[in-house]
N, C-alpha and C. Protein backbone atom coordinates (compact mmCIF):
# COMPACT_ATOMS: atom_id res chain seq x y z
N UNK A 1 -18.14 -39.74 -171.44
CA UNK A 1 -17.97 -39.39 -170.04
C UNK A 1 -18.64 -40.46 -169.18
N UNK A 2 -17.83 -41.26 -168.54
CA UNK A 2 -18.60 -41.85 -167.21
C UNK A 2 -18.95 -40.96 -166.25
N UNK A 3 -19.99 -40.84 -165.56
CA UNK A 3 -20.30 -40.23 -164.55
C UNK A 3 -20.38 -40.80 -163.03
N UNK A 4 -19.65 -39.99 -162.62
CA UNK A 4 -19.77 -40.79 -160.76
C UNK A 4 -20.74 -39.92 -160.25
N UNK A 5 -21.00 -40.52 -158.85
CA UNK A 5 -22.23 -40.12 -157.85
C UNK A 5 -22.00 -38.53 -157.88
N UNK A 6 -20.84 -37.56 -157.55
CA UNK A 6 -21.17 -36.27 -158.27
C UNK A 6 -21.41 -35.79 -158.67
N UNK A 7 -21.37 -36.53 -159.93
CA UNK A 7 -21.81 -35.88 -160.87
C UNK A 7 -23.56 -35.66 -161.80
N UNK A 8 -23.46 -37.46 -161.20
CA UNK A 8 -25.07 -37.18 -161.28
C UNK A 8 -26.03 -36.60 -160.32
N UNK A 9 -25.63 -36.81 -159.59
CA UNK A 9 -26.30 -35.80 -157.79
C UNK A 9 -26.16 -33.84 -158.79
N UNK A 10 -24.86 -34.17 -159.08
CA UNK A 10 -25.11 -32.11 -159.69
C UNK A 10 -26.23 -32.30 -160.76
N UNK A 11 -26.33 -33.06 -161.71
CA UNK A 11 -26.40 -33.08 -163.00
C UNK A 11 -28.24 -33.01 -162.66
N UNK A 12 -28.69 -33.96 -161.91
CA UNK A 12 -29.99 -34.20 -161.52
C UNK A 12 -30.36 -33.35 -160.21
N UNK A 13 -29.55 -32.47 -159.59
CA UNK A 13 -30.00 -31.41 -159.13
C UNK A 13 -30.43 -30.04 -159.98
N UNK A 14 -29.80 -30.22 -161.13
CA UNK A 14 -29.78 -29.21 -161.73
C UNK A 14 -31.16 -29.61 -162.83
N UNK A 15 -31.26 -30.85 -163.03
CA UNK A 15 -32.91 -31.37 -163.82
C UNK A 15 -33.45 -30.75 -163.25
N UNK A 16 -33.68 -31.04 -161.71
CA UNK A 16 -34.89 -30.65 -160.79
C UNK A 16 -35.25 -29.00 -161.12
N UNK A 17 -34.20 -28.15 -161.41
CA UNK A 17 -34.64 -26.79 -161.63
C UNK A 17 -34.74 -26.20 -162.98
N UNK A 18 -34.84 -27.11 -163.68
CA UNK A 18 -35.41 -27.00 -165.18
C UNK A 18 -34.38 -26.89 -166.05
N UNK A 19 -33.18 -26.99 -165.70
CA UNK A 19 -32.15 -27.19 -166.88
C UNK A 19 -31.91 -28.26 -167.80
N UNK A 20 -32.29 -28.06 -169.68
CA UNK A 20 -32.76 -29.43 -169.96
C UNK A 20 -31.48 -29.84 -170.21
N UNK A 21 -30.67 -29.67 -171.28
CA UNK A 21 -29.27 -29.70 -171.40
C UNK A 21 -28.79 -30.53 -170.03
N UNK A 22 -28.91 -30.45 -168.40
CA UNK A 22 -28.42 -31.29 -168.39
C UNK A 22 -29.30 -32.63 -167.96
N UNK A 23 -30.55 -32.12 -167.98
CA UNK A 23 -31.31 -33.36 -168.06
C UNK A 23 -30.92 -34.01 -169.29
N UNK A 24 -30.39 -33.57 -170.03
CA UNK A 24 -30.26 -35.05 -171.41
C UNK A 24 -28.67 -35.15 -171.25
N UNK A 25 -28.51 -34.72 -170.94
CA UNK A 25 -26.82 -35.71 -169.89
C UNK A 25 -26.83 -36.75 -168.85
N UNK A 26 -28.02 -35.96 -168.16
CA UNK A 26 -28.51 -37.04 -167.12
C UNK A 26 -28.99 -38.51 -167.57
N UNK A 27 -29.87 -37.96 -168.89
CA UNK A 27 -30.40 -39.59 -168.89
C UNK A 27 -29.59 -40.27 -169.89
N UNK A 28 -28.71 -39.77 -170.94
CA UNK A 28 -27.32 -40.32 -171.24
C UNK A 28 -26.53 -41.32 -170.35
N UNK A 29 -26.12 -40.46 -169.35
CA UNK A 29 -24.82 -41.34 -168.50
C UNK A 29 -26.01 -42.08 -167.72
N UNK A 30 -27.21 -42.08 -167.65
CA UNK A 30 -28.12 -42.69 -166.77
C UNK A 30 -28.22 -44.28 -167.91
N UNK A 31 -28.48 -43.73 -168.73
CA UNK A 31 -28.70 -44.48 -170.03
C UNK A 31 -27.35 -45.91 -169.49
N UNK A 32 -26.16 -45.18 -170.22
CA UNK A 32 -25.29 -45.90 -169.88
C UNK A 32 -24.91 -46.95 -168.38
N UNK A 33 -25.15 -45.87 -167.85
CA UNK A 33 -25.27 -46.78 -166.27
C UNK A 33 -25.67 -48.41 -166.26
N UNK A 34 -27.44 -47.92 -166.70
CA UNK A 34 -28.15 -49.00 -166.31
C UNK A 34 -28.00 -50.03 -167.72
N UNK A 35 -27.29 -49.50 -168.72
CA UNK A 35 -27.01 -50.77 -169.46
C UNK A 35 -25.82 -51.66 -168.57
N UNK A 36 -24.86 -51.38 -168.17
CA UNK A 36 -23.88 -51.86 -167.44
C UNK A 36 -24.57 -52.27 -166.47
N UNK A 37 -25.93 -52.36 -165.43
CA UNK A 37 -26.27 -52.59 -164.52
C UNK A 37 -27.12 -54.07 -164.84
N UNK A 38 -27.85 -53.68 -165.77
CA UNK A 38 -28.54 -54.72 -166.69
C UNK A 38 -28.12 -56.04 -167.50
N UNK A 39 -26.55 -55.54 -167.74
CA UNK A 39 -26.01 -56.71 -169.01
C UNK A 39 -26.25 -58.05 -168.20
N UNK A 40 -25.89 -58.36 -167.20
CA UNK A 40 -25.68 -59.77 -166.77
C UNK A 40 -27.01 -60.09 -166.08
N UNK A 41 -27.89 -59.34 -166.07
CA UNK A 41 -28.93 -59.93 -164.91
C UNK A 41 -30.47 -59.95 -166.30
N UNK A 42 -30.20 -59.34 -167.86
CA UNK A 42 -31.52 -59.74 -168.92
C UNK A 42 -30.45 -60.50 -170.07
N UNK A 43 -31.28 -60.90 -171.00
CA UNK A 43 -30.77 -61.26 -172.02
C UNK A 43 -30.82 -59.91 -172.79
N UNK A 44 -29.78 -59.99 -173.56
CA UNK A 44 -29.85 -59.07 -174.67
C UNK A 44 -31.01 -58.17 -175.23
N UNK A 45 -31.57 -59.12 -175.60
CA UNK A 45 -33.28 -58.56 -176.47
C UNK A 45 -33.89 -58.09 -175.47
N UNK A 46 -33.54 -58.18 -174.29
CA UNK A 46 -34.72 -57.50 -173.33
C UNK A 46 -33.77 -56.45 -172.66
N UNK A 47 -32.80 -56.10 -173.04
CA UNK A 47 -31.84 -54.72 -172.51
C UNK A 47 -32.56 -54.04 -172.64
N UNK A 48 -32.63 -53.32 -173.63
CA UNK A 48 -33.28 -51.82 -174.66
C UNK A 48 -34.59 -51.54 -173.68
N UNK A 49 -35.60 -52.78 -173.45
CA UNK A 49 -36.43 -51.98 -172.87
C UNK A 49 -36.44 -51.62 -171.70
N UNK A 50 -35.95 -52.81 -170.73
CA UNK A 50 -35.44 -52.15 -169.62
C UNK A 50 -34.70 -51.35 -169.20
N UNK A 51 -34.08 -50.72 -169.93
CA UNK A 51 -33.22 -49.48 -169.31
C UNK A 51 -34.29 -48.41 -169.66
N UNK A 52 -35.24 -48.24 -171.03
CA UNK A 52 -35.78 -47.50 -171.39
C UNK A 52 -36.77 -47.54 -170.26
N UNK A 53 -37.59 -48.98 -169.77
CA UNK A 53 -38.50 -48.66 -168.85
C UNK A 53 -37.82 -47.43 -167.59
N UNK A 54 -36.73 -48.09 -167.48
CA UNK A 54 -36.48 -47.21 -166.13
C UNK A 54 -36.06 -45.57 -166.04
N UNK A 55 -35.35 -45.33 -167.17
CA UNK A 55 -35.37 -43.62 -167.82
C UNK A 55 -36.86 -43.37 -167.69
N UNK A 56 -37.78 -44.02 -168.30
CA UNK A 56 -38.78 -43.10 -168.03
C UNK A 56 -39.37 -43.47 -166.47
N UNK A 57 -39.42 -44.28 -165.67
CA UNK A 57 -39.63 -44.11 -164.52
C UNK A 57 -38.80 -42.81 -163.44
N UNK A 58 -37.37 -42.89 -164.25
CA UNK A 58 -36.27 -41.96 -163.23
C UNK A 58 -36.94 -40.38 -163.96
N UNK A 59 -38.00 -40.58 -165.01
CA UNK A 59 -38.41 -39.04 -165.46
C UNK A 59 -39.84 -38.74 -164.21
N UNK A 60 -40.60 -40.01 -164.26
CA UNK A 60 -41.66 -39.94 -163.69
C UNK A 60 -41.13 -39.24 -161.89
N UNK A 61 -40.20 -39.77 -161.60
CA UNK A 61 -40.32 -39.94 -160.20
C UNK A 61 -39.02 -38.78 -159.81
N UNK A 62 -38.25 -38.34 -160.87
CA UNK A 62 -37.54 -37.13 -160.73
C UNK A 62 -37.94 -36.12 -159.97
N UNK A 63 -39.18 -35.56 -159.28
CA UNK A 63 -39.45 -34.37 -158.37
C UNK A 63 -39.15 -35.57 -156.98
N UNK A 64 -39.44 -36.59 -156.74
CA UNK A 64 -39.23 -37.13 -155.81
C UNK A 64 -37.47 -37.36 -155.13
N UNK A 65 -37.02 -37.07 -156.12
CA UNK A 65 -35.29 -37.02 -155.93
C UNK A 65 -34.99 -36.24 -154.83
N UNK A 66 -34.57 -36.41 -153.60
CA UNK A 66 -34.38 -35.61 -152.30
C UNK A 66 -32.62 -35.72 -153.13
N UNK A 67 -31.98 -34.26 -153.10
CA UNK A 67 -30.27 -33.47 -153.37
C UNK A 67 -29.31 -33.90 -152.09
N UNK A 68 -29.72 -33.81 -151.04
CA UNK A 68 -28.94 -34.07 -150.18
C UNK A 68 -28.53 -35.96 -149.75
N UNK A 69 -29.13 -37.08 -150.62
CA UNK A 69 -28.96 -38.02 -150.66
C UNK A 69 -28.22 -38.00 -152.34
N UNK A 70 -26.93 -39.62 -151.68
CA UNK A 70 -26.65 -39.99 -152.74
C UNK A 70 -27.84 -40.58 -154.26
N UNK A 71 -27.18 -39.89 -155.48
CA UNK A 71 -28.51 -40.60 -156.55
C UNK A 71 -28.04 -42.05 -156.88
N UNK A 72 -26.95 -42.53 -157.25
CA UNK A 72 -26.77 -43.74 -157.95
C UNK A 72 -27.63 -44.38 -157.16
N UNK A 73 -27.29 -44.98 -155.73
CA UNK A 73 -28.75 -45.53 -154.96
C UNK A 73 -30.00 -45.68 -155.07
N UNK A 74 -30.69 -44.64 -155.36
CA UNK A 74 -31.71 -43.98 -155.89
C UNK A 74 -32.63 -44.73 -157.37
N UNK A 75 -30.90 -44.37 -157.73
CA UNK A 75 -31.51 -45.05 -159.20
C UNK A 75 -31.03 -46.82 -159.22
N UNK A 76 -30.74 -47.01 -158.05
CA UNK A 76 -30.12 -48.49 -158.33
C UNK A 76 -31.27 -48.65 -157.73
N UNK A 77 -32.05 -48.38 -157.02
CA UNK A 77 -33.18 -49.34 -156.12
C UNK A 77 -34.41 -48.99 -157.38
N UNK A 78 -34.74 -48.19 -158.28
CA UNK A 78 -35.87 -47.95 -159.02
C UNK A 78 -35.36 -49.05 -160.16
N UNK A 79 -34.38 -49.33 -160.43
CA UNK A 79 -33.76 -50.12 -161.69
C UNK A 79 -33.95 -51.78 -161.03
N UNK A 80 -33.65 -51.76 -159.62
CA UNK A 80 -33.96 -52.91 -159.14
C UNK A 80 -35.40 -53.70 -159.35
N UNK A 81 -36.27 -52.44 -158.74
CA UNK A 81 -38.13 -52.27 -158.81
C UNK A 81 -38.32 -52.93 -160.09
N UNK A 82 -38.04 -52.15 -161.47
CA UNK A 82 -38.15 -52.73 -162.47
C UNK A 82 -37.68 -53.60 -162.93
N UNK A 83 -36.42 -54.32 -162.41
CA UNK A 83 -36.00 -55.75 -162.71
C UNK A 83 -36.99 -56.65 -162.02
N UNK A 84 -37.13 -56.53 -161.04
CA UNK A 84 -37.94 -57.76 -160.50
C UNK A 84 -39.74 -57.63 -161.11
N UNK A 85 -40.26 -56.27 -161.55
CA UNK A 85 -41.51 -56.34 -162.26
C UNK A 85 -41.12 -57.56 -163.20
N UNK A 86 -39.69 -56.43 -164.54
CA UNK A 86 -39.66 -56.92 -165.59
C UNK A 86 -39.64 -58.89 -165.79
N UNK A 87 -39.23 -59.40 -164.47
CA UNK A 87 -38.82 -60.88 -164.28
C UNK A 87 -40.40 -61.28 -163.86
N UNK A 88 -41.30 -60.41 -163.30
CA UNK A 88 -42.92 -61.42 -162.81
C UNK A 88 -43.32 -61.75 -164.14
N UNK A 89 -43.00 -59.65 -165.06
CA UNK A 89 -43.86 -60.35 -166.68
C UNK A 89 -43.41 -61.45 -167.42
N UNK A 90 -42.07 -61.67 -167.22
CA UNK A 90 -41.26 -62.77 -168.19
C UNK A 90 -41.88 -63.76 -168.12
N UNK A 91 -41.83 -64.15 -165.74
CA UNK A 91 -42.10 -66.09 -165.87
C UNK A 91 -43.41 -65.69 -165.99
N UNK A 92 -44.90 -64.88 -165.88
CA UNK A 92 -46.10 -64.88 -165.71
C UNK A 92 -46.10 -65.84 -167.20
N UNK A 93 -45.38 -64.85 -168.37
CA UNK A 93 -45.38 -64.98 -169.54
C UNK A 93 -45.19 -66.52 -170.27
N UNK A 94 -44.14 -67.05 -169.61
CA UNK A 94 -43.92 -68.22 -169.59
C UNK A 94 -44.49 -69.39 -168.99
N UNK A 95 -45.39 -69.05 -167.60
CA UNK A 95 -46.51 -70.26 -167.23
C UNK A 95 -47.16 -70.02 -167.87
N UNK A 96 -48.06 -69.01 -168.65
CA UNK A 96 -49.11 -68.92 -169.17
C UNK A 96 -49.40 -70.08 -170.65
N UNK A 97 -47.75 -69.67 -171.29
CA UNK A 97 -47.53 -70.83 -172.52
C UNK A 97 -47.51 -71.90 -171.78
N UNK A 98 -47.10 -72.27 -170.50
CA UNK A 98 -47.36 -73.58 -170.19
C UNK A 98 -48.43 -74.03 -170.06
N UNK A 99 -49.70 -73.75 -169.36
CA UNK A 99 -51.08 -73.56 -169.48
C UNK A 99 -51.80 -73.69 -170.16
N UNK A 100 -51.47 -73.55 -171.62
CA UNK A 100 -51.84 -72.88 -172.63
C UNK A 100 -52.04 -74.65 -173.20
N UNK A 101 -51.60 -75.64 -172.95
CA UNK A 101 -51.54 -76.66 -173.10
C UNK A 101 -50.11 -77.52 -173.60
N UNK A 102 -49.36 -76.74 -173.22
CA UNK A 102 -47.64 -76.76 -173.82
C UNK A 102 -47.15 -77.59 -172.53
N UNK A 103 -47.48 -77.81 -171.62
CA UNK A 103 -46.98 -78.45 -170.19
C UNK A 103 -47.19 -80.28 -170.20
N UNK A 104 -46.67 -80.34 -169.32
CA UNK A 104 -46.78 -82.13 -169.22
C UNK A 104 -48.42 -82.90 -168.77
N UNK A 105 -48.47 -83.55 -169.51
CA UNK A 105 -50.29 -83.62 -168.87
C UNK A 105 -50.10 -84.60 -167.81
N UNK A 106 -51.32 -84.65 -166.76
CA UNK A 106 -51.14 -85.34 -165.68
C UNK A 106 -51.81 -86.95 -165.92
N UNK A 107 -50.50 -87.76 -165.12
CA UNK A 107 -51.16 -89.03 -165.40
C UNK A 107 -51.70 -89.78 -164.25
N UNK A 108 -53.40 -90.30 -165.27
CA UNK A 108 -53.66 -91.14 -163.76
C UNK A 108 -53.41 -92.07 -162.97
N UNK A 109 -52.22 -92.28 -163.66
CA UNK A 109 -51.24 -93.70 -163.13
C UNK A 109 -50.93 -93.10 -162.01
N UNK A 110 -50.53 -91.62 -162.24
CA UNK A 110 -49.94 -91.04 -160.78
C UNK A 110 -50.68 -90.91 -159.25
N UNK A 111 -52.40 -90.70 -160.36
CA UNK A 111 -53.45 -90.54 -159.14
C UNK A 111 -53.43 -91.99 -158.50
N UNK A 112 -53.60 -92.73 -158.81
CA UNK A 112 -53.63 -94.36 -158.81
C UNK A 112 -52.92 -94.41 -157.79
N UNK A 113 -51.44 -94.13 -158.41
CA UNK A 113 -50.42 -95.07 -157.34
C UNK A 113 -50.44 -94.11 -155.69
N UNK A 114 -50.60 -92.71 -155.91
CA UNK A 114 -51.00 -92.11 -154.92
C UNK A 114 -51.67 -92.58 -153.88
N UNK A 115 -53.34 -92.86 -154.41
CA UNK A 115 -54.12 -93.31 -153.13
C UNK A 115 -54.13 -94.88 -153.32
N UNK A 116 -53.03 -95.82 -153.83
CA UNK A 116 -52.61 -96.88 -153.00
C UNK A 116 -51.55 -96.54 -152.44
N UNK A 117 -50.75 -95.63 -151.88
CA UNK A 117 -49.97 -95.37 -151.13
C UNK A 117 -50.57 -95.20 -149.95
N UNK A 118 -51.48 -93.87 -150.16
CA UNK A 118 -52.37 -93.30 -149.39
C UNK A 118 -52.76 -94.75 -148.33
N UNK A 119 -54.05 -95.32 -149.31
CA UNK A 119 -54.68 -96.21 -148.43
C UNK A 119 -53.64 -97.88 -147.67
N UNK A 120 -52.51 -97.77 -148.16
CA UNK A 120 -51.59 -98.68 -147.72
C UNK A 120 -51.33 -97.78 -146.24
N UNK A 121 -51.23 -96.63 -146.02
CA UNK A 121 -50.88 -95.58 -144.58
C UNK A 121 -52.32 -96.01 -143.74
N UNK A 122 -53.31 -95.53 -144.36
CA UNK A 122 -54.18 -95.69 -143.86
C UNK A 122 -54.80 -96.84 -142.95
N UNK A 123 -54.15 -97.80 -143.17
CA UNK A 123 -54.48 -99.52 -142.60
C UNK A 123 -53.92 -99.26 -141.13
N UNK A 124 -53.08 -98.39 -141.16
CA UNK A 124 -52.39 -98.24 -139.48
C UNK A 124 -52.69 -97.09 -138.75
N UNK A 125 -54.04 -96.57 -138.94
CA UNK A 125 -54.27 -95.43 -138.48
C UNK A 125 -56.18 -95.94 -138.13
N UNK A 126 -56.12 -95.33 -136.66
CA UNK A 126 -57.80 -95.42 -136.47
C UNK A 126 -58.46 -95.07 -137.65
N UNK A 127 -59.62 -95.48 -137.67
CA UNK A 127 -60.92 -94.86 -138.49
C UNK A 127 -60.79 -93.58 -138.27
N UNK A 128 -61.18 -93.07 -137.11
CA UNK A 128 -61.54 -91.28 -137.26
C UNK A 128 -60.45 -90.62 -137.54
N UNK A 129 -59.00 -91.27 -137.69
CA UNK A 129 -58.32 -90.14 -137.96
C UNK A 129 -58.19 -90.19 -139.56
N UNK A 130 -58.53 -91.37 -140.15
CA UNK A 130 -58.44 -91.39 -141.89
C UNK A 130 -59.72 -90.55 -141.97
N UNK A 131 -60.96 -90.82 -141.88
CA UNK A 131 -61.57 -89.53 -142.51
C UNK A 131 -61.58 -88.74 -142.13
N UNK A 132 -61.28 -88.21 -140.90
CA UNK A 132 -60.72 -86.29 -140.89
C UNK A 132 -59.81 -85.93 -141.92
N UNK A 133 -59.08 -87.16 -142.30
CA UNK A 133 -57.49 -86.72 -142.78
C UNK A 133 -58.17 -86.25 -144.54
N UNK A 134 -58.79 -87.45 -144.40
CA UNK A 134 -59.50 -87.48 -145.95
C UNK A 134 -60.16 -85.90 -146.16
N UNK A 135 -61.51 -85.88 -145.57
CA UNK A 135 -62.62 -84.51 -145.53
C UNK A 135 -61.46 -83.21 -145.92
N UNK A 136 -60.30 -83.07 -144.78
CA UNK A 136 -59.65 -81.85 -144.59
C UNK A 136 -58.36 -81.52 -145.68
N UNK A 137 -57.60 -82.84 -145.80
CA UNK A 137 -56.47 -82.72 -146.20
C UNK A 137 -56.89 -83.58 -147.98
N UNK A 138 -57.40 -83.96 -148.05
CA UNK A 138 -58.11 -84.40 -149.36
C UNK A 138 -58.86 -83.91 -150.45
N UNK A 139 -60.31 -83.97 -149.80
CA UNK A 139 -61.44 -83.34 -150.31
C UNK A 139 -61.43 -81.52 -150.01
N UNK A 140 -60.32 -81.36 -148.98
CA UNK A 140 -60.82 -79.79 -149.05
C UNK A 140 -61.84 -79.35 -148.31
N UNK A 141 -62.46 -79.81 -147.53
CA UNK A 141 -63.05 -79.13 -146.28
C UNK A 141 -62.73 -78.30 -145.41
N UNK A 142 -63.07 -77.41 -144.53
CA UNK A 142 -62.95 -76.82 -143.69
C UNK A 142 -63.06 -77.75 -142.41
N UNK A 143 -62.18 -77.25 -141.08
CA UNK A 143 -62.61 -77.91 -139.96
C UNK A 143 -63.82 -78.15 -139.83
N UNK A 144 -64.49 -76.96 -139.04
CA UNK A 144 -65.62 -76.84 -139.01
C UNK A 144 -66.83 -77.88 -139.62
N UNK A 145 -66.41 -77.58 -141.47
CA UNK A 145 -67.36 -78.73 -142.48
C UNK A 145 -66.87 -79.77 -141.81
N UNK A 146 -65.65 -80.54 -141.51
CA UNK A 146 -65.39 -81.63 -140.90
C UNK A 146 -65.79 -81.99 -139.67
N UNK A 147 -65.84 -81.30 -139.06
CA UNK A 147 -66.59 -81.60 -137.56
C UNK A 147 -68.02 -81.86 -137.71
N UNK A 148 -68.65 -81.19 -138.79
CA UNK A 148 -69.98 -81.34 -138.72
C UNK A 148 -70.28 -82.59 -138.90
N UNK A 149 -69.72 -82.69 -140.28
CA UNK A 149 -69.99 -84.25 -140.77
C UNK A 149 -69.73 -85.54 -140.04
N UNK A 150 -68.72 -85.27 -139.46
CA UNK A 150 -68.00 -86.71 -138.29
C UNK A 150 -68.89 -87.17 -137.14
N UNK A 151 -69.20 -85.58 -136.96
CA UNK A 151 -69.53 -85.23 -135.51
C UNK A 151 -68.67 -84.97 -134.06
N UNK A 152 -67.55 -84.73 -134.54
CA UNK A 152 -66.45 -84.78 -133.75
C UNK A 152 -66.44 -82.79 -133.71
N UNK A 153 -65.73 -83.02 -132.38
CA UNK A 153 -65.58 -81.46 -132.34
C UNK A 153 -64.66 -81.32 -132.75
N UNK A 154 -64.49 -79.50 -133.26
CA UNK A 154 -63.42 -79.08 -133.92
C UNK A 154 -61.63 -79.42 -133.38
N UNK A 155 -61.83 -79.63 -131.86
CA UNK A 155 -60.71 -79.64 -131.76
C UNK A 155 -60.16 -81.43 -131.80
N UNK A 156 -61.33 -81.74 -131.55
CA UNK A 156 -60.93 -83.24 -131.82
C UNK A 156 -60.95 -83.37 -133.41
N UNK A 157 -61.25 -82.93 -134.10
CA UNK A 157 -60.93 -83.02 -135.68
C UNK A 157 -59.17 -82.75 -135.94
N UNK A 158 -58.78 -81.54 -135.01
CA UNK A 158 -57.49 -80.74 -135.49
C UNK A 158 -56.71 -81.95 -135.01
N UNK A 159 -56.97 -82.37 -133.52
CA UNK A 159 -56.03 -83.56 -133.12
C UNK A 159 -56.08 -84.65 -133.63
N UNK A 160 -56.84 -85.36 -134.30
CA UNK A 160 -56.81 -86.12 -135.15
C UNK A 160 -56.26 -86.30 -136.73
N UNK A 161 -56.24 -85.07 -137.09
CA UNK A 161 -55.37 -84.60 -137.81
C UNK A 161 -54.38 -84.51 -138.03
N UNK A 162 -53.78 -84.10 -136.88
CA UNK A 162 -52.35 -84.29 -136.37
C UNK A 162 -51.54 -85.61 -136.22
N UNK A 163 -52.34 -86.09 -135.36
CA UNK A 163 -52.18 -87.17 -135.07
C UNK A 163 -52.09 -88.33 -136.20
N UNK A 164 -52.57 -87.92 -136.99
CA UNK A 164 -52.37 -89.57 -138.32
C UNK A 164 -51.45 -88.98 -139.26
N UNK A 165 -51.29 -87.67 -139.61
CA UNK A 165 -50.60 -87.23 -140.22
C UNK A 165 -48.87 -87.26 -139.42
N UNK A 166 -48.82 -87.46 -138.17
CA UNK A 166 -47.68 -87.79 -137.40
C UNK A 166 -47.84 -89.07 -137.59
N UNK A 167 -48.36 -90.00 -137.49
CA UNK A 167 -48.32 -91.31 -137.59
C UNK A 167 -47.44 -92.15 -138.74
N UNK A 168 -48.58 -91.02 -140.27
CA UNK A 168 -48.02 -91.76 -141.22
C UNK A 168 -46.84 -90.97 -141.50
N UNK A 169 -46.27 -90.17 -141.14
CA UNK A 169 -44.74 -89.31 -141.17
C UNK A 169 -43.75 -90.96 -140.82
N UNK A 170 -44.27 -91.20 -139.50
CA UNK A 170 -43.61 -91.92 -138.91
C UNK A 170 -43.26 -93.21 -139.92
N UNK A 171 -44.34 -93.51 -140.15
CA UNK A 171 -44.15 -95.09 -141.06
C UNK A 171 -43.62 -94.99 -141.69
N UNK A 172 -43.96 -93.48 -142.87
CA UNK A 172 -43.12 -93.19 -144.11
C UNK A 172 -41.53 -93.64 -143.98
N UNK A 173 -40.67 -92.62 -142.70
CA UNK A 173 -39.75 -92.78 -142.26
C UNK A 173 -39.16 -94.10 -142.16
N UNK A 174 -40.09 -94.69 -141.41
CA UNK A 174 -39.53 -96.32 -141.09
C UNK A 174 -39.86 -96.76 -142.00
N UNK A 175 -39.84 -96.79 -142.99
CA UNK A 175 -39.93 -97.90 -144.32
C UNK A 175 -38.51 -97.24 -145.19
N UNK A 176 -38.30 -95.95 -144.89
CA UNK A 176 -36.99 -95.59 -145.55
C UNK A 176 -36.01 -96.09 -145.11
């Protein structure tokens, strides 16, 4: 039996008042549903549990079922919930092996050629706006820590900031 929105709206009205018979119809054609909902958006090996995660969520959250709203909805937005969990655990799962030391290691050729880029920008920019740029956008300072150290006020730190970082936008550009 496929079941349409009638039928599960009766079928899961009738859960709600303790009929088990058709609660295990319900989570049958529910069953079925969300495999068809699932095929194209997991791989295979990860079907089974996701539909299973979400049967038992559609058990957990079954008194919450308002009768006078359509259910497929219902259960399409809780099946959704758990697709996008089930996808944080996957990639979490997968940076973590990257991490893990499985990833590309960083080279200092890269740091290198960086801050001779860097300091090639830098030749066309006042003094105070390279070390604001440096302290803030570099080293990681706070305004504030940057103002202290310069001695420049905060807002002359932010405009200076701006300002070389527009600068070297600019050059970047004109050399392209």
């Amino acid at each position: 039996m496929i079941a349409e929105e009638a039928t599960f709206a009766r079928l899961m009205a009738a859960t709600q008042k303790g009929d088990k018979a058709a609660y295990n119809v319900l989570l049958s054609e529910a069953g079925m549903w969300l495999e068809r909902y699932f095929r194209r958006r997991v791989p295979p090996t990860q079907l089974d549990d996701l539909v299973q995660d979400v049967l038992l969520a559609l058990h957990n959250k079954r008194s919450s079922y308002d009768i006078s709203r359509p259910f497929l909805p219902w259960l399409a937005a809780i099946a959704r919930y758990r697709w996008v969990d089930h996808l944080r655990k996957v990639y979490k799962h997968e940076s973590d092996l990257l991490e893990d030391g499985h990833g590309v290691q960083d080279s200092d050729e890269d740091v290198v050629e960086a801050r001779v880029s860097l300091e090639r920008l830098f030749v066309h920019l006042p003094p105070k706006q390279v070390e604001v740029i440096e302290l803030v956008k570099i080293e990681g300072l706070s305004i504030s820590e940057a103002s202290e150290r310069t001695g420049q006020s905060e807002s002359l730190v932010k405009v200076n900031i701006h300002r070389g970082l527009k600068r070297m936008s600019a050059l970047i550009e004109k050399a392209d």
